[in-house]
Each structure stands twice: as structure tokens, then as C-alpha cells.
N, C-alpha and C. Protein backbone atom coordinates (compact mmCIF):
# COMPACT_ATOMS: atom_id res chain seq x y z
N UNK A 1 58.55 112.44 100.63
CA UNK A 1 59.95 112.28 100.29
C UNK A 1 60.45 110.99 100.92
N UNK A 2 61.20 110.26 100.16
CA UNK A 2 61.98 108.96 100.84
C UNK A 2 63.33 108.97 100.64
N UNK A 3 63.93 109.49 101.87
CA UNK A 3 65.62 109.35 102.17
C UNK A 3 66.34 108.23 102.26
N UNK A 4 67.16 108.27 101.89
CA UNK A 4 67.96 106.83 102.31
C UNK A 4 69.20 107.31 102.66
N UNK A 5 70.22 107.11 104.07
CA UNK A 5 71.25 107.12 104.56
C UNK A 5 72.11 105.82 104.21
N UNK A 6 73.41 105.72 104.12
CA UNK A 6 74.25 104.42 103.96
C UNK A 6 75.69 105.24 104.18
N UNK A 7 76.36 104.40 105.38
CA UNK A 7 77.27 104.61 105.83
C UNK A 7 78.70 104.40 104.96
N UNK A 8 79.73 105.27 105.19
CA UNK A 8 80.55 105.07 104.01
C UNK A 8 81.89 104.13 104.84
N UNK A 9 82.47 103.67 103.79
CA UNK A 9 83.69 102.14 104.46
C UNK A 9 84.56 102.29 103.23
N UNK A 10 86.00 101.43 103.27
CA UNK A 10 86.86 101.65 102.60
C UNK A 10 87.47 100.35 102.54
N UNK A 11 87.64 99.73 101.75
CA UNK A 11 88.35 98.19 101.51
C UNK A 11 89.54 97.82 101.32
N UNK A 12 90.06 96.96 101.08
CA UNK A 12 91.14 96.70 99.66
C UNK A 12 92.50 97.26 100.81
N UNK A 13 92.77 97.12 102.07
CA UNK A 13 93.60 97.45 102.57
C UNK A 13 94.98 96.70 102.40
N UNK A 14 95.87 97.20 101.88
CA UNK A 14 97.39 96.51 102.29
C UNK A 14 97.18 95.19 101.56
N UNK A 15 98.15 94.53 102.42
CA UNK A 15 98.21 92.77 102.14
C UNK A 15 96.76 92.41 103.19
N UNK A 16 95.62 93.03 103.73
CA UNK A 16 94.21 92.71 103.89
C UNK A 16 93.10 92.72 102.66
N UNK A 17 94.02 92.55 101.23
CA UNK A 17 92.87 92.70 100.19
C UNK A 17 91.26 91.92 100.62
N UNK A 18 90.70 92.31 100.71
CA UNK A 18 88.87 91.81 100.48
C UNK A 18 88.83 90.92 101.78
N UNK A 19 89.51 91.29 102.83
CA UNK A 19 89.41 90.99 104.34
C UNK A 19 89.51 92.08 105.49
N UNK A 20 89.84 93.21 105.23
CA UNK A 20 90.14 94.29 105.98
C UNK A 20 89.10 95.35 105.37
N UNK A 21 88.64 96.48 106.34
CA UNK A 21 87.98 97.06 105.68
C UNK A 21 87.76 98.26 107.17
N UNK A 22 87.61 99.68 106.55
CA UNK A 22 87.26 100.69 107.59
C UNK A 22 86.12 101.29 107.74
N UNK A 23 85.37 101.04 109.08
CA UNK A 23 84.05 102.21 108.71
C UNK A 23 84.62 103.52 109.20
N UNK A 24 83.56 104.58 107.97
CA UNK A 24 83.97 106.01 108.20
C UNK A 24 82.90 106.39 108.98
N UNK A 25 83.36 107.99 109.43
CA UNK A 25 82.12 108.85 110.14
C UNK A 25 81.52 109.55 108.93
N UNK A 26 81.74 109.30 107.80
CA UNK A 26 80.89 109.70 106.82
C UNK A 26 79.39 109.52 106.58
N UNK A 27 78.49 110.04 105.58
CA UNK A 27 77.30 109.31 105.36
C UNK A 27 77.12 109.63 103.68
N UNK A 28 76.62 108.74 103.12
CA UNK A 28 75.95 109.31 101.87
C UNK A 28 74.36 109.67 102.02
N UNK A 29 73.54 110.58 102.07
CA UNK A 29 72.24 110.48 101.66
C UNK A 29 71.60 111.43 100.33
N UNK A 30 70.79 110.10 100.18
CA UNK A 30 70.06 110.45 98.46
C UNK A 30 68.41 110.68 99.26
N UNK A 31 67.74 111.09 98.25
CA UNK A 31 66.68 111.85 98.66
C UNK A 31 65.60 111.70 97.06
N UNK A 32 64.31 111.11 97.24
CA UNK A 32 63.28 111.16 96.35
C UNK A 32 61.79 111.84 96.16
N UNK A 33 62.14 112.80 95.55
CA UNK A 33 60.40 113.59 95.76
C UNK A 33 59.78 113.50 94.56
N UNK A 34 58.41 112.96 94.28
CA UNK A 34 57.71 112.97 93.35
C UNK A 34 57.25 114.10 92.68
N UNK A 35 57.34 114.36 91.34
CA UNK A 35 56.91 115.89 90.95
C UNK A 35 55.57 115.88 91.26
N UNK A 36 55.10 117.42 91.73
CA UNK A 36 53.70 117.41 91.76
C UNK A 36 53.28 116.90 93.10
N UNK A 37 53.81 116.35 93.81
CA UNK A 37 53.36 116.08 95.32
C UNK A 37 54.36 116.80 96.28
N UNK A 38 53.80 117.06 97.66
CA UNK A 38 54.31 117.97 98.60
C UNK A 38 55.66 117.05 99.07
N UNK A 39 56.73 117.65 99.75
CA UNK A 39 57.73 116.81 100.01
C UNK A 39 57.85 115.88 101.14
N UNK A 40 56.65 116.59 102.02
CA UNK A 40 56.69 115.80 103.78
C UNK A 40 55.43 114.64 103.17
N UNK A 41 55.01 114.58 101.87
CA UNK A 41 53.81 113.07 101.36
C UNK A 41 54.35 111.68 101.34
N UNK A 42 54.16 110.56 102.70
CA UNK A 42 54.34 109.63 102.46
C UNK A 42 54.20 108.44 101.84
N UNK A 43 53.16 109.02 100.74
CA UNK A 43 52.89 107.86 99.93
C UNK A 43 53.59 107.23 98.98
N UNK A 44 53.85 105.78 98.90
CA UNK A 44 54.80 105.02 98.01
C UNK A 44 53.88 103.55 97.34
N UNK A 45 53.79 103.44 96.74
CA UNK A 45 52.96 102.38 95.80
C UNK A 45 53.84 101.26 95.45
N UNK A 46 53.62 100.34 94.71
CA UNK A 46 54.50 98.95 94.37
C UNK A 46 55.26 99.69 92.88
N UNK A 47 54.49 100.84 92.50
CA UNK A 47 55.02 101.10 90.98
C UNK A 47 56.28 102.25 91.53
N UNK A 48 56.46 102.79 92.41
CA UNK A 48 57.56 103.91 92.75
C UNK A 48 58.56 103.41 92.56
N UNK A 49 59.33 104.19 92.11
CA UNK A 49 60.93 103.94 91.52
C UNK A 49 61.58 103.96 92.94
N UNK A 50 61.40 103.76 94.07
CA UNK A 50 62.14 103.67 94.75
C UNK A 50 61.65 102.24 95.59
N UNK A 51 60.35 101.93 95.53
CA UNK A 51 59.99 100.63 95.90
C UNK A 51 60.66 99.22 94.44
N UNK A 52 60.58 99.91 93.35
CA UNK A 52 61.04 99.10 92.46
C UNK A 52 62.72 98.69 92.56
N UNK A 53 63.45 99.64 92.84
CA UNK A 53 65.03 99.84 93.22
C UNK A 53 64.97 98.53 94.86
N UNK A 54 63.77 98.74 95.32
CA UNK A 54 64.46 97.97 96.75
C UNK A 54 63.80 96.37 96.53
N UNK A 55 63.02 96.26 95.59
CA UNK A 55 62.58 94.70 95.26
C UNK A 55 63.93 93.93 94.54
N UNK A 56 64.32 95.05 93.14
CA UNK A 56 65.49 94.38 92.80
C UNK A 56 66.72 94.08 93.53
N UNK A 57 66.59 94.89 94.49
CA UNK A 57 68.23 94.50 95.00
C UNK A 57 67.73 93.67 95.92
N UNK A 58 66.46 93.19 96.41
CA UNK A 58 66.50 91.95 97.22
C UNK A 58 65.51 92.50 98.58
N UNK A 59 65.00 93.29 98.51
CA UNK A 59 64.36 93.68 99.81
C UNK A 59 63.31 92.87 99.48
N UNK A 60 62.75 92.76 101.19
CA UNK A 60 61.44 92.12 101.30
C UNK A 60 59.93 92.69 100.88
């Protein structure tokens, strides 16, 4: 399984448009398990939809 946590924030404050901004004590997490494999299996390949999601947005 491959989790991903990302902390939640809030923008667009007042007369601080797109300069002000709040972090919350929130979290979002999403979660990926391959059908057919156990959930604690760390294996991830260059073809996984979740290695493909982190090339496009710019990961190394």
C-alpha cells in the first residue's frame, strides 16, 4: 500500500488575497492498494499509477 498525507491550508484571506494563508491541524490522506496483492506489499515499478502521478507533477 502507498499512503500519501498532505496537510490542509486556507488562502484568499481578506485584503491578503494570494499573500496570506493558514495552516490547519487537519490532514488529507489517500491510500493505494493494488488488486490482487497483500496491502502491507511494497512493491512499486516505473509503470504504477502512483509512481506515474509523482513523475508528472515533477518528482524526482
Amino acid at each position: 500500500m502507498i499512503r500519501v498525507s498532505v496537510p490542509a491550508s486556507t488562502a484568499n484571506l481578506g485584503a491578503g488575497f494570494d499573500t496570506l494563508g493558514l495552516a490547519l491541524a487537519l490532514r488529507f490522506e489517500a491510500g493505494l492498494v493494488q488488486p490482487g496483492r497483500a496491502a502491507d506489499a511494497r512493491t512499486c515499478d516505473a509503470h504504477h499509477p502512483a509512481m506515474v502521478a509523482f513523475r508528472k507533477s515533477g518528482g524526482t
